[in-house]
C-alpha atoms as a PDB file:
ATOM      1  CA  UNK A   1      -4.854 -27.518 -24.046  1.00  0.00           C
ATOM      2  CA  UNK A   2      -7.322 -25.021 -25.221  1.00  0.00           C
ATOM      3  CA  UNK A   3     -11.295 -25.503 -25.091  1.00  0.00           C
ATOM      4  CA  UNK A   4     -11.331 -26.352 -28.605  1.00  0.00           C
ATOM      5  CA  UNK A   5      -8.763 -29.182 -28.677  1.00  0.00           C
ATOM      6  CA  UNK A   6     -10.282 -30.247 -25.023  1.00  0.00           C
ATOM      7  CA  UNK A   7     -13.737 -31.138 -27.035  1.00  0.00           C
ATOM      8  CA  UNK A   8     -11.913 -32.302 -30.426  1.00  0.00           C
ATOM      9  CA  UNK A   9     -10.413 -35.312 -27.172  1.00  0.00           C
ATOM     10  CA  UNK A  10     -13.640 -36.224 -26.196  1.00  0.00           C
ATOM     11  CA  UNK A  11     -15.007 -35.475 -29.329  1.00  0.00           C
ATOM     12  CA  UNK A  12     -12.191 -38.489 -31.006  1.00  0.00           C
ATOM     13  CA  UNK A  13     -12.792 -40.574 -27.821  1.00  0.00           C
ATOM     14  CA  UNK A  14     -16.755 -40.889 -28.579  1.00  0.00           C
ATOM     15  CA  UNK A  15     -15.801 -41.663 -32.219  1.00  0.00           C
ATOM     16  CA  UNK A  16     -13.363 -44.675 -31.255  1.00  0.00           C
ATOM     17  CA  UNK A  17     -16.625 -46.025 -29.648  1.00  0.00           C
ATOM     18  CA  UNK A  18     -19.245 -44.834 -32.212  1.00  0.00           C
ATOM     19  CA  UNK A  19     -16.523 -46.768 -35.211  1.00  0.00           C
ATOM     20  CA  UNK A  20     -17.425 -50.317 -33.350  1.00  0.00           C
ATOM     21  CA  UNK A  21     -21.391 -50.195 -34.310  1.00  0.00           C
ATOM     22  CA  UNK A  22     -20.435 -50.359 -37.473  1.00  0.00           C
ATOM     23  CA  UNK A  23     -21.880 -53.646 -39.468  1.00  0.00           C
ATOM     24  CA  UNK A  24     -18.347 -55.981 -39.977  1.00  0.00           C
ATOM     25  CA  UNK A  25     -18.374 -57.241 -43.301  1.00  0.00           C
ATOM     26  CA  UNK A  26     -17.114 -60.181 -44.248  1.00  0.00           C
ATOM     27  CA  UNK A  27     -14.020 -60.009 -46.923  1.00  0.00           C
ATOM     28  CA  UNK A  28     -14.402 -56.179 -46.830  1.00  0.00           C
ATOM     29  CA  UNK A  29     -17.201 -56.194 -48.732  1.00  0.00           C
ATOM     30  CA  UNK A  30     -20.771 -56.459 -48.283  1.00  0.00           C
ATOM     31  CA  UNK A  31     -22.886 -59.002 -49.737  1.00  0.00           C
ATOM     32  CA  UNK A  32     -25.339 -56.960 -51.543  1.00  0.00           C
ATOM     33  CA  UNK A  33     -25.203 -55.896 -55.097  1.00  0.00           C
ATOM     34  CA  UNK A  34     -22.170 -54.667 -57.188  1.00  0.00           C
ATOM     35  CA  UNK A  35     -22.174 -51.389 -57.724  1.00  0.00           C
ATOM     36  CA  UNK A  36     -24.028 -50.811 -61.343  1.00  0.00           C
ATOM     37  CA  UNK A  37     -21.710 -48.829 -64.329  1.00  0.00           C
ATOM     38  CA  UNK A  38     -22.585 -46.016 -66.206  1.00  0.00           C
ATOM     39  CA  UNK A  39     -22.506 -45.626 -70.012  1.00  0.00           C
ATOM     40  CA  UNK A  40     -19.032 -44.810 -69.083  1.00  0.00           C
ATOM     41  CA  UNK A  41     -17.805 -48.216 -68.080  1.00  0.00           C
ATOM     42  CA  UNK A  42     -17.152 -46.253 -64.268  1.00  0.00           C
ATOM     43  CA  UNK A  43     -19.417 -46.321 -60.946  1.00  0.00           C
ATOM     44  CA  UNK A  44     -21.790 -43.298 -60.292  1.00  0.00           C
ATOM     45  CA  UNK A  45     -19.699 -40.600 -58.470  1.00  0.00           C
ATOM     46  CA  UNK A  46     -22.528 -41.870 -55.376  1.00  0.00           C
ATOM     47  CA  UNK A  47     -24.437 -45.377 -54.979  1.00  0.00           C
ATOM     48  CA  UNK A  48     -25.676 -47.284 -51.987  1.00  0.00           C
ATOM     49  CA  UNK A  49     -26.757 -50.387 -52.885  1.00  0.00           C
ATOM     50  CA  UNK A  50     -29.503 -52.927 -51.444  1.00  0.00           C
ATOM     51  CA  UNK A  51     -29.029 -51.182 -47.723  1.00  0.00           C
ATOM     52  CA  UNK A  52     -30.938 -52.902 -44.898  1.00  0.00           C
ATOM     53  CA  UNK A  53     -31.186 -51.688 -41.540  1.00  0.00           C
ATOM     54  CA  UNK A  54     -32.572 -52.001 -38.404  1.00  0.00           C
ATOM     55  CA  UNK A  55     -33.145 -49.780 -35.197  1.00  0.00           C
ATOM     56  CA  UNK A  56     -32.664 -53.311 -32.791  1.00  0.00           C
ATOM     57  CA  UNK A  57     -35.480 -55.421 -34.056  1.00  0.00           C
ATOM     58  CA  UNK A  58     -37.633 -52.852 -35.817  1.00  0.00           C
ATOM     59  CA  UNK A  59     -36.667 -53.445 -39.895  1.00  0.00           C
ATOM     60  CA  UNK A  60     -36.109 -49.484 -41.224  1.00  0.00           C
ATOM     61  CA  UNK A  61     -34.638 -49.583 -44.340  1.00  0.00           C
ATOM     62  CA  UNK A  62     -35.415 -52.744 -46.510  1.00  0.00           C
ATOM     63  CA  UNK A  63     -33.450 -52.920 -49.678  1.00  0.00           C
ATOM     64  CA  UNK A  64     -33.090 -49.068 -50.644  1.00  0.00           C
ATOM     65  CA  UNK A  65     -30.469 -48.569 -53.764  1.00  0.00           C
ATOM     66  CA  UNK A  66     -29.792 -45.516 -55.580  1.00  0.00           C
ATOM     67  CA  UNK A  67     -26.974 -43.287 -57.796  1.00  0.00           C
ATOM     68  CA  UNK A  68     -25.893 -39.713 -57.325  1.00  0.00           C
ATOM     69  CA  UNK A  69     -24.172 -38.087 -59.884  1.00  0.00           C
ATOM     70  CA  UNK A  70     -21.186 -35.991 -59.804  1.00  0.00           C
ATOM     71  CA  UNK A  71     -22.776 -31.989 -59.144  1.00  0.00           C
ATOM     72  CA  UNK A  72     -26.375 -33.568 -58.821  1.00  0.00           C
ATOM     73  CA  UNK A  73     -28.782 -32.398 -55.795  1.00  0.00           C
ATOM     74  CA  UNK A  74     -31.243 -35.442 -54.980  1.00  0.00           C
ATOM     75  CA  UNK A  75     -34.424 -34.280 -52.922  1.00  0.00           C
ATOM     76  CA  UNK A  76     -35.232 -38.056 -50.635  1.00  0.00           C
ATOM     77  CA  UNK A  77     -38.850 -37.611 -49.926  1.00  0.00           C
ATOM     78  CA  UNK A  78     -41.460 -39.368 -47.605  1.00  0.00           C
ATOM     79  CA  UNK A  79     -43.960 -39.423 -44.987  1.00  0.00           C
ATOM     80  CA  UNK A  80     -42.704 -39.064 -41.483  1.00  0.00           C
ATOM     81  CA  UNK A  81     -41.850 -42.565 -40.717  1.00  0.00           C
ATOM     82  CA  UNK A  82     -41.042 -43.824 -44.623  1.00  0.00           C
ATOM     83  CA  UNK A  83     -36.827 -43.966 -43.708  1.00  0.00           C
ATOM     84  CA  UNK A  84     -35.410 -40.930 -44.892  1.00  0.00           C
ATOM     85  CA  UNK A  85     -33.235 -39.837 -42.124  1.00  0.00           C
ATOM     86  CA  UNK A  86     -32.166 -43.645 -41.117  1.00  0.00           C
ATOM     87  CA  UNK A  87     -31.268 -43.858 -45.135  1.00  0.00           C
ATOM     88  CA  UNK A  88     -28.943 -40.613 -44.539  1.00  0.00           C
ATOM     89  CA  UNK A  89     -27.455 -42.204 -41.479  1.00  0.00           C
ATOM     90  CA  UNK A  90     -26.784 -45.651 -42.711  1.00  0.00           C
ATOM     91  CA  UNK A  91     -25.352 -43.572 -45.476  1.00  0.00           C
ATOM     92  CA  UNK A  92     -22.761 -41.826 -43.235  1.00  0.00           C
ATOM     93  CA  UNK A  93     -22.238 -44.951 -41.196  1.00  0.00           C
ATOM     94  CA  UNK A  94     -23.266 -43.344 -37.751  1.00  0.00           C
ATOM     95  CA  UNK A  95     -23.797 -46.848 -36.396  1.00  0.00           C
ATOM     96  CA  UNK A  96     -27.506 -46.425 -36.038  1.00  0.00           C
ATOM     97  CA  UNK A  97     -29.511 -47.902 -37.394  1.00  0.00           C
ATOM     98  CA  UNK A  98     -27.436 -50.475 -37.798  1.00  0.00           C
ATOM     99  CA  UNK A  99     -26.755 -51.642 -41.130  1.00  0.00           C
ATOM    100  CA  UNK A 100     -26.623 -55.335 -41.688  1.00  0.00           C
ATOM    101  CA  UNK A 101     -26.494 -55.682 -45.922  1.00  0.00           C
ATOM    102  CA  UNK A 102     -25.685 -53.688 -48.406  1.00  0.00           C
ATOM    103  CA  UNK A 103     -22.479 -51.652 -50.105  1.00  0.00           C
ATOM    104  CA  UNK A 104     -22.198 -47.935 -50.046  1.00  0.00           C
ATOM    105  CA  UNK A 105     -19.544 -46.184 -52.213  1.00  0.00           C
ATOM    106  CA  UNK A 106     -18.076 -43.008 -53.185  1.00  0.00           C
ATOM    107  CA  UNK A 107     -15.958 -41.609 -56.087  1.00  0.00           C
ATOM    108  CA  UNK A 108     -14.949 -45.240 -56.328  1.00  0.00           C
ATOM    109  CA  UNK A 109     -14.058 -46.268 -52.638  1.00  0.00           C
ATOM    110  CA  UNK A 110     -15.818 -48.443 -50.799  1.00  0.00           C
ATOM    111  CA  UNK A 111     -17.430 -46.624 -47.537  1.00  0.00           C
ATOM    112  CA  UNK A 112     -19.671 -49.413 -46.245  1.00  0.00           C
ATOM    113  CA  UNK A 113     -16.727 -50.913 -44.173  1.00  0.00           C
ATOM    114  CA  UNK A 114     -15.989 -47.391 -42.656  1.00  0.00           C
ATOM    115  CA  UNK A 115     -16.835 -46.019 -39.405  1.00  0.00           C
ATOM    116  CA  UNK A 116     -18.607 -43.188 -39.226  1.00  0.00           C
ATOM    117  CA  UNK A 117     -15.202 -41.373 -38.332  1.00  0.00           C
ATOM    118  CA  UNK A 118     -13.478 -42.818 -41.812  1.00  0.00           C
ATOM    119  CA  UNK A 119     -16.701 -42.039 -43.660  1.00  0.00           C
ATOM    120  CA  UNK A 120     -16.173 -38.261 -42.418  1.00  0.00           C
ATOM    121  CA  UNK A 121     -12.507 -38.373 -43.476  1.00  0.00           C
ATOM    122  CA  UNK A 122     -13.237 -39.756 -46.929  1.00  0.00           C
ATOM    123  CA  UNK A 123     -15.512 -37.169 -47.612  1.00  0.00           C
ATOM    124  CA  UNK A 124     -19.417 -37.196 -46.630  1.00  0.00           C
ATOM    125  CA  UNK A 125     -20.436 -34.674 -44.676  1.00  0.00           C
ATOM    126  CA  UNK A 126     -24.343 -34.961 -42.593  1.00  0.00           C
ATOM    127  CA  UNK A 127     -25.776 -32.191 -41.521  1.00  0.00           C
ATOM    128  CA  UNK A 128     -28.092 -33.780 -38.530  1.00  0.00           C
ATOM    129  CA  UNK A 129     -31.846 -32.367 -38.273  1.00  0.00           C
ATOM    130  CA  UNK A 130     -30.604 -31.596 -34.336  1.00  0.00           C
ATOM    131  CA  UNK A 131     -27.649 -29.535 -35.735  1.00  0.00           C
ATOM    132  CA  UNK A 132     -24.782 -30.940 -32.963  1.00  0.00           C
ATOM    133  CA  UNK A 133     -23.786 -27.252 -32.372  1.00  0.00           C
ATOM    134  CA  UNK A 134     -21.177 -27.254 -29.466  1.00  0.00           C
ATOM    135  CA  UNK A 135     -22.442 -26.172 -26.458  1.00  0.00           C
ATOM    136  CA  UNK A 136     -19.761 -23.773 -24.394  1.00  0.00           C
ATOM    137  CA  UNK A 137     -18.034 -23.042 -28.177  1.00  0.00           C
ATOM    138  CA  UNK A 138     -18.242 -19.494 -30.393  1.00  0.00           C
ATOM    139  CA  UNK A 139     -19.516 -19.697 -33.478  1.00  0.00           C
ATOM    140  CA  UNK A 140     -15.912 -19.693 -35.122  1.00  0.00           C
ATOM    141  CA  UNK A 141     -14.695 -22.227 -32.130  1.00  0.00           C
ATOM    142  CA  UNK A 142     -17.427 -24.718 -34.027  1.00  0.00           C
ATOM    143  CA  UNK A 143     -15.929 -24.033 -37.127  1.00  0.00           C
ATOM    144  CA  UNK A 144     -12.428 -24.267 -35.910  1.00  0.00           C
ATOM    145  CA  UNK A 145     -13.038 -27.727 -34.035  1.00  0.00           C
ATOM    146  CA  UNK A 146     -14.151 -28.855 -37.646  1.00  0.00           C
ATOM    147  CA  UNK A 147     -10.917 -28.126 -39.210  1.00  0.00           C
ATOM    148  CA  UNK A 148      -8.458 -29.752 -36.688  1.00  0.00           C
ATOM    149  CA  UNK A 149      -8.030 -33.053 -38.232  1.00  0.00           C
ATOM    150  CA  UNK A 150      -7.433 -32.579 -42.279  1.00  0.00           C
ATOM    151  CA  UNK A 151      -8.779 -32.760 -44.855  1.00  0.00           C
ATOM    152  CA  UNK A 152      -9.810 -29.210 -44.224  1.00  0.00           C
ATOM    153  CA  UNK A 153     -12.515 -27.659 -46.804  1.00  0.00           C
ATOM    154  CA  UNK A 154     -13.373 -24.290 -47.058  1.00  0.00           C
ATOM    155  CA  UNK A 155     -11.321 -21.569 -44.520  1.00  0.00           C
ATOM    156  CA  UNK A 156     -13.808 -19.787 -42.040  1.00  0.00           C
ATOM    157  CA  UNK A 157     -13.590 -16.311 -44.192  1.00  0.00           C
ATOM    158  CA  UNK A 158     -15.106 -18.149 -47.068  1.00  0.00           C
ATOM    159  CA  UNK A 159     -17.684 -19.489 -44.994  1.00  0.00           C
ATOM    160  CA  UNK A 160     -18.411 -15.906 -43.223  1.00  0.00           C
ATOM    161  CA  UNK A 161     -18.726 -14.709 -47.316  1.00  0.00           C
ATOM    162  CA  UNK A 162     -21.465 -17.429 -47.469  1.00  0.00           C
ATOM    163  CA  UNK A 163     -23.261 -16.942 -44.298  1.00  0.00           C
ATOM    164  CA  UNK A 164     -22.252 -12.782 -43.130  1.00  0.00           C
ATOM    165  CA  UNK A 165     -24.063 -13.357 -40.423  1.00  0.00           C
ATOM    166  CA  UNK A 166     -22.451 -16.431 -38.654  1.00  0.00           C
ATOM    167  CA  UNK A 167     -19.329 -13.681 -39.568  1.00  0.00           C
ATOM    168  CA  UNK A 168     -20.521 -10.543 -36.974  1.00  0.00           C
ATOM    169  CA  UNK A 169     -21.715 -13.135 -34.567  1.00  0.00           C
ATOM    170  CA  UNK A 170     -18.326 -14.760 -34.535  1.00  0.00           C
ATOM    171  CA  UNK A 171     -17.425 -14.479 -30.899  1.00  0.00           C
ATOM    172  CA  UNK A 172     -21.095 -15.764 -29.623  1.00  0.00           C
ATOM    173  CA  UNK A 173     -21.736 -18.949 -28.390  1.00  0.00           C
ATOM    174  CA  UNK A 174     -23.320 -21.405 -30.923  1.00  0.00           C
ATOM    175  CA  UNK A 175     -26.047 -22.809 -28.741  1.00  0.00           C
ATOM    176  CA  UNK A 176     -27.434 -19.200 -28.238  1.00  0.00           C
ATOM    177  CA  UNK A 177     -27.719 -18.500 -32.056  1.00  0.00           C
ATOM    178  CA  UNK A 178     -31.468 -18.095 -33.476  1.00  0.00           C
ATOM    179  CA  UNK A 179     -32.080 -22.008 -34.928  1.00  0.00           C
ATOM    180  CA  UNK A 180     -32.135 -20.151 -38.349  1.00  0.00           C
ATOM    181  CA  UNK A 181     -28.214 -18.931 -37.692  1.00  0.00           C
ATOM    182  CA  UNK A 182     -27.655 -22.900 -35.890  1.00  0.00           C
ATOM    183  CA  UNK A 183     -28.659 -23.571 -39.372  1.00  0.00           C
ATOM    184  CA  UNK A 184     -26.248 -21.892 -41.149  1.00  0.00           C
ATOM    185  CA  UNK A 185     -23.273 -22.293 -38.481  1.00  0.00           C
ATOM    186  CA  UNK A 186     -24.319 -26.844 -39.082  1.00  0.00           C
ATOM    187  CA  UNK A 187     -24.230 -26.139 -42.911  1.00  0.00           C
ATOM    188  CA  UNK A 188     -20.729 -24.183 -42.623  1.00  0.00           C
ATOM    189  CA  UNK A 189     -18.928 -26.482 -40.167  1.00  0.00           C
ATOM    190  CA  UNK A 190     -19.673 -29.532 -42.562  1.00  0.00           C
ATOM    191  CA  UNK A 191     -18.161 -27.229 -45.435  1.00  0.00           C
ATOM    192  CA  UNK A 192     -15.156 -26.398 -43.455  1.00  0.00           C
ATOM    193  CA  UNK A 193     -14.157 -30.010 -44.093  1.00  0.00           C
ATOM    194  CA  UNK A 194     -13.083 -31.165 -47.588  1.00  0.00           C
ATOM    195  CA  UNK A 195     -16.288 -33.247 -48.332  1.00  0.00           C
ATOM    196  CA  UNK A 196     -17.464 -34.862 -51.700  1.00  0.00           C
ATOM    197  CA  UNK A 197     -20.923 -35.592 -50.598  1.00  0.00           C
ATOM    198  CA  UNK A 198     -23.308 -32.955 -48.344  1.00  0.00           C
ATOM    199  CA  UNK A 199     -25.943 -35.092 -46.289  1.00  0.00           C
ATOM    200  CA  UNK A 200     -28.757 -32.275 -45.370  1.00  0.00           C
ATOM    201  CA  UNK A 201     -31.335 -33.552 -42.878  1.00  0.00           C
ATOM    202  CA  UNK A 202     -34.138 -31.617 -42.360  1.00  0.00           C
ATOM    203  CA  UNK A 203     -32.579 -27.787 -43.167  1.00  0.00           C
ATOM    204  CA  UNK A 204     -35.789 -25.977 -42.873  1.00  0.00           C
ATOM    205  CA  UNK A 205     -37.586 -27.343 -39.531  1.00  0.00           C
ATOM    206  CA  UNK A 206     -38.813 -25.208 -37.131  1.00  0.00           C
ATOM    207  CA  UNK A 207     -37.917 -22.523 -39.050  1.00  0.00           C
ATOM    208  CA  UNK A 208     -39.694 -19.149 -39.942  1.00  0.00           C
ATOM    209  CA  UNK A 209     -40.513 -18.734 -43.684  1.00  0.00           C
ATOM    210  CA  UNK A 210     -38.789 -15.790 -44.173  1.00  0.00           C
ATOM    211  CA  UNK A 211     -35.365 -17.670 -42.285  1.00  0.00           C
ATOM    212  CA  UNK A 212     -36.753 -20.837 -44.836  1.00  0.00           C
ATOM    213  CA  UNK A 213     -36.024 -18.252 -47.619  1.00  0.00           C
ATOM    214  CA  UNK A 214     -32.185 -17.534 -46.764  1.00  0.00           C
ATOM    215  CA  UNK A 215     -31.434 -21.000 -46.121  1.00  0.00           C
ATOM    216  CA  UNK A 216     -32.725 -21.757 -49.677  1.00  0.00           C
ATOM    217  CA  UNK A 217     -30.721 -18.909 -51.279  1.00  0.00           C
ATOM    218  CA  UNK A 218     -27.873 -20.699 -49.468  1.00  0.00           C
ATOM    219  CA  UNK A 219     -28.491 -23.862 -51.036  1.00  0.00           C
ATOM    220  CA  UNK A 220     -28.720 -22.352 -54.178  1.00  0.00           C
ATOM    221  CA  UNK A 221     -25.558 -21.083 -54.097  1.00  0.00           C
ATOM    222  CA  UNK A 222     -24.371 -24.628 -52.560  1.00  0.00           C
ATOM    223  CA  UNK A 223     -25.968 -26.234 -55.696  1.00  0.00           C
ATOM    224  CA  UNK A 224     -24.737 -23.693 -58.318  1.00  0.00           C
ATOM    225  CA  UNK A 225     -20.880 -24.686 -57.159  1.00  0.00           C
ATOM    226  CA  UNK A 226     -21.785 -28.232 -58.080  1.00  0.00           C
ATOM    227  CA  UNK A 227     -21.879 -29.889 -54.423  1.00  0.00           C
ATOM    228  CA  UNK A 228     -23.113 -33.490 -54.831  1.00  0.00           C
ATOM    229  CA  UNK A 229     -26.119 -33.555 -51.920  1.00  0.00           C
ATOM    230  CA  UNK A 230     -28.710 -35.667 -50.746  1.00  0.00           C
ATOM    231  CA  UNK A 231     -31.299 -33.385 -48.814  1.00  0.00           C
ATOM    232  CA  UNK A 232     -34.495 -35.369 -46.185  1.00  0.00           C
ATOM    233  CA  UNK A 233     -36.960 -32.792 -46.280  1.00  0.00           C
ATOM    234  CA  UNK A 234     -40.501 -32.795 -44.859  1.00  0.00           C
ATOM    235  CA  UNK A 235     -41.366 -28.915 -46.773  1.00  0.00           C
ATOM    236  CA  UNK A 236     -41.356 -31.409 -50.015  1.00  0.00           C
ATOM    237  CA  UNK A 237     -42.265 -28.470 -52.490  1.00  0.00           C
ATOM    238  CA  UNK A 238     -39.112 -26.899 -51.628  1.00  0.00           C
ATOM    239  CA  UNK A 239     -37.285 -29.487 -51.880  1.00  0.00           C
ATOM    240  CA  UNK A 240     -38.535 -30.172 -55.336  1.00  0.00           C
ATOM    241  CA  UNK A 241     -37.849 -26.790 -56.516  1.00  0.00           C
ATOM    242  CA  UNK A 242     -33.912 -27.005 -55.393  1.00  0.00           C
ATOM    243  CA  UNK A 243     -33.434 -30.487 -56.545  1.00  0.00           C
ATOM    244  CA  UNK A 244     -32.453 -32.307 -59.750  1.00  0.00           C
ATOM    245  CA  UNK A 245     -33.985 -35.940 -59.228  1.00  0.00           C
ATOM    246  CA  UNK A 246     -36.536 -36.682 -56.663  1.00  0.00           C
ATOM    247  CA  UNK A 247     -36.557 -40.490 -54.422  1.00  0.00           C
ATOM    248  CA  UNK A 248     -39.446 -41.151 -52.934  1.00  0.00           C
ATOM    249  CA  UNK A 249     -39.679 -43.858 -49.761  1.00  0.00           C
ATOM    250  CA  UNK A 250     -42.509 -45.757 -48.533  1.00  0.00           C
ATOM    251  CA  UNK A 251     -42.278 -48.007 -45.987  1.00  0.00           C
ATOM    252  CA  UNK A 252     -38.200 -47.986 -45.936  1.00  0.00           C
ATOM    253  CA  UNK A 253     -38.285 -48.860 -49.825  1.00  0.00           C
ATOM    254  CA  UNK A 254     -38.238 -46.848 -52.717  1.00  0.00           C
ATOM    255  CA  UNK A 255     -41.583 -46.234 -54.678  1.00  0.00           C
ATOM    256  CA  UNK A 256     -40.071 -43.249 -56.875  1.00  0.00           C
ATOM    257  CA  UNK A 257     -36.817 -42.162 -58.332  1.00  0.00           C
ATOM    258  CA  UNK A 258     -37.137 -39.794 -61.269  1.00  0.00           C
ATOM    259  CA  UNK A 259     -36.770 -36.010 -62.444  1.00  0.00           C
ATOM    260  CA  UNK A 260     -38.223 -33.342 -59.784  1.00  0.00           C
ATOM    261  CA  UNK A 261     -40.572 -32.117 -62.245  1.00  0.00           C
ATOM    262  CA  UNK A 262     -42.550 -35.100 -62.380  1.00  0.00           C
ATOM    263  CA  UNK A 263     -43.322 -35.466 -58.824  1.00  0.00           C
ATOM    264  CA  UNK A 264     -44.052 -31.594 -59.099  1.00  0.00           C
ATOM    265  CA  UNK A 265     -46.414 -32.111 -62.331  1.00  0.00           C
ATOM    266  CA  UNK A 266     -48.096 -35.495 -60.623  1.00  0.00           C
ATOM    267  CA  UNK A 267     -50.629 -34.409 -58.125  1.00  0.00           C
ATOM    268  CA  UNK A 268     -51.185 -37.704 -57.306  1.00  0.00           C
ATOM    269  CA  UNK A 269     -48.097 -39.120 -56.690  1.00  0.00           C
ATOM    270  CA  UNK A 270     -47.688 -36.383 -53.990  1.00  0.00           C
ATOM    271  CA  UNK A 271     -50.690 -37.061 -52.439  1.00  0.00           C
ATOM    272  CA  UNK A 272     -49.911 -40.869 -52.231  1.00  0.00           C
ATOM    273  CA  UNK A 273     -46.714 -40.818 -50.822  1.00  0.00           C
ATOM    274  CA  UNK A 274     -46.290 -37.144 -49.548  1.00  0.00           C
ATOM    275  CA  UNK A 275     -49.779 -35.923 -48.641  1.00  0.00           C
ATOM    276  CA  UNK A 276     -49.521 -32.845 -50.229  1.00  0.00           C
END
């Protein structure tokens, strides 16, 4: 067994016991709202619907519900502390918080009675604001480990075209990359599986602004091949800039969901709710 299938075993194992935090709902289906239809007579291609959860007793997310569109980027905004990144996680069904209410769906299929394994498999991809780069693994080991279960997404020499430099440092350990390139190797291994919806926590934190500028070139190019993505970002201006709609949490609950340009043209919505 090779070092890459060696951590893909333990990598499965922790899953197993990650997939039993998940909420149980009863019937399949959660008790919170149906899932609202477009002008269409279909569900949005992305909604989560009345979510509630809780880190144990502390209440996180109280009653957030939103729509994605098929192609659309969505910018989730907030003060540290408003529920962004526990929204994103509840969204990929990580176990924590724990979600107690609520439904969660995607191109039609139900995820809130997934693990966060089945979530994966069904197609939403999280990019964590730690990254989860594989300590003891190359760069392309990373990438490899990401493909070994289908559905595979993009191959690793479409992934080097995105990111050339991931591509000459190929052969070096992830862990030792600059956190600009840890960046980049975190956004390609959740492209080298097949996802529908890219989960971006954080992408530009503790980053150098000239490094901030080639991750947002990346996600440029990410948004002009119509990748549905929800992206928690503190550097809220750029966020704005890349996104189509704009959600805005307070206090785990949303105060704002409208165009980008609007939060961008209302100085004091920003300084309300983002203090900028």
């Amino acid at each position: 067994m090779n070092k890459v299938e060696q951590t893909m075993e333990k990598t499965d194992a922790a899953g197993g016991e990650a997939g039993g935090l998940g909420v149980s709902f009863e019937g399949g289906r959660a008790p919170g709202k149906k899932p609202t239809l477009t002008t269409g007579g279909q569900p949005a291609f992305f909604s989560c619907w009345d979510i509630h959860a809780y880190y144990g007793e502390s209440y996180i997310v109280q009653g957030v519900s939103f729509d994605v569109r098929e192609g659309e980027i969505v910018a989730l905004l907030g003060r540290n502390g408003a529920g962004k990144t526990s929204t994103l996680r509840s969204i990929a069904r990580v176990g924590s918080p724990a979600v107690t209410h609520g439904e969660i769906w995607l191109d039609h299929k139900p995820v809130h009675d997934m693990s966060a394994y089945q979530a994966a498999q069904n197609g939403i991809g999280l990019v964590p604001e730690d990254r989860r780069i594989i300590q003891g693994l190359s760069v392309e080991e990373n990438l490899k480990l990401a493909q070994i279960a289908p559905p595979k997404g993009w191959s690793i020499e479409r992934i080097y075209d995105l990111f050339p430099r991931l591509g000459e440092r190929r052969t070096q350990e992830g862990t030792t990359l600059s956190g600009g390139e840890q960046q980049m190797l975190a956004i390609g291994r959740t492209l080298a599986r097949d996802i529908k919806l890219l989960l971006l926590d954080e992408p530009y934190e503790g980053l150098a602004p000239v490094i901030v500028k080639e991750i947002e070139r990346t996600l440029e190019e990410i948004k002009n091949l119509g990748i549905t993505t929800v992206i928690v970002e503190q550097n809220a201006i750029a966020a704005l800039h890349l996104a189509d709609r704009a959600i805005i949490l307070d206090m785990g609950q949303i105060v704002f969901d409208g165009v980008s340009q609007e939060v961008l043209d209302n100085a004091e919505l920003r300084q309300q709710y983002l203090a900028i």
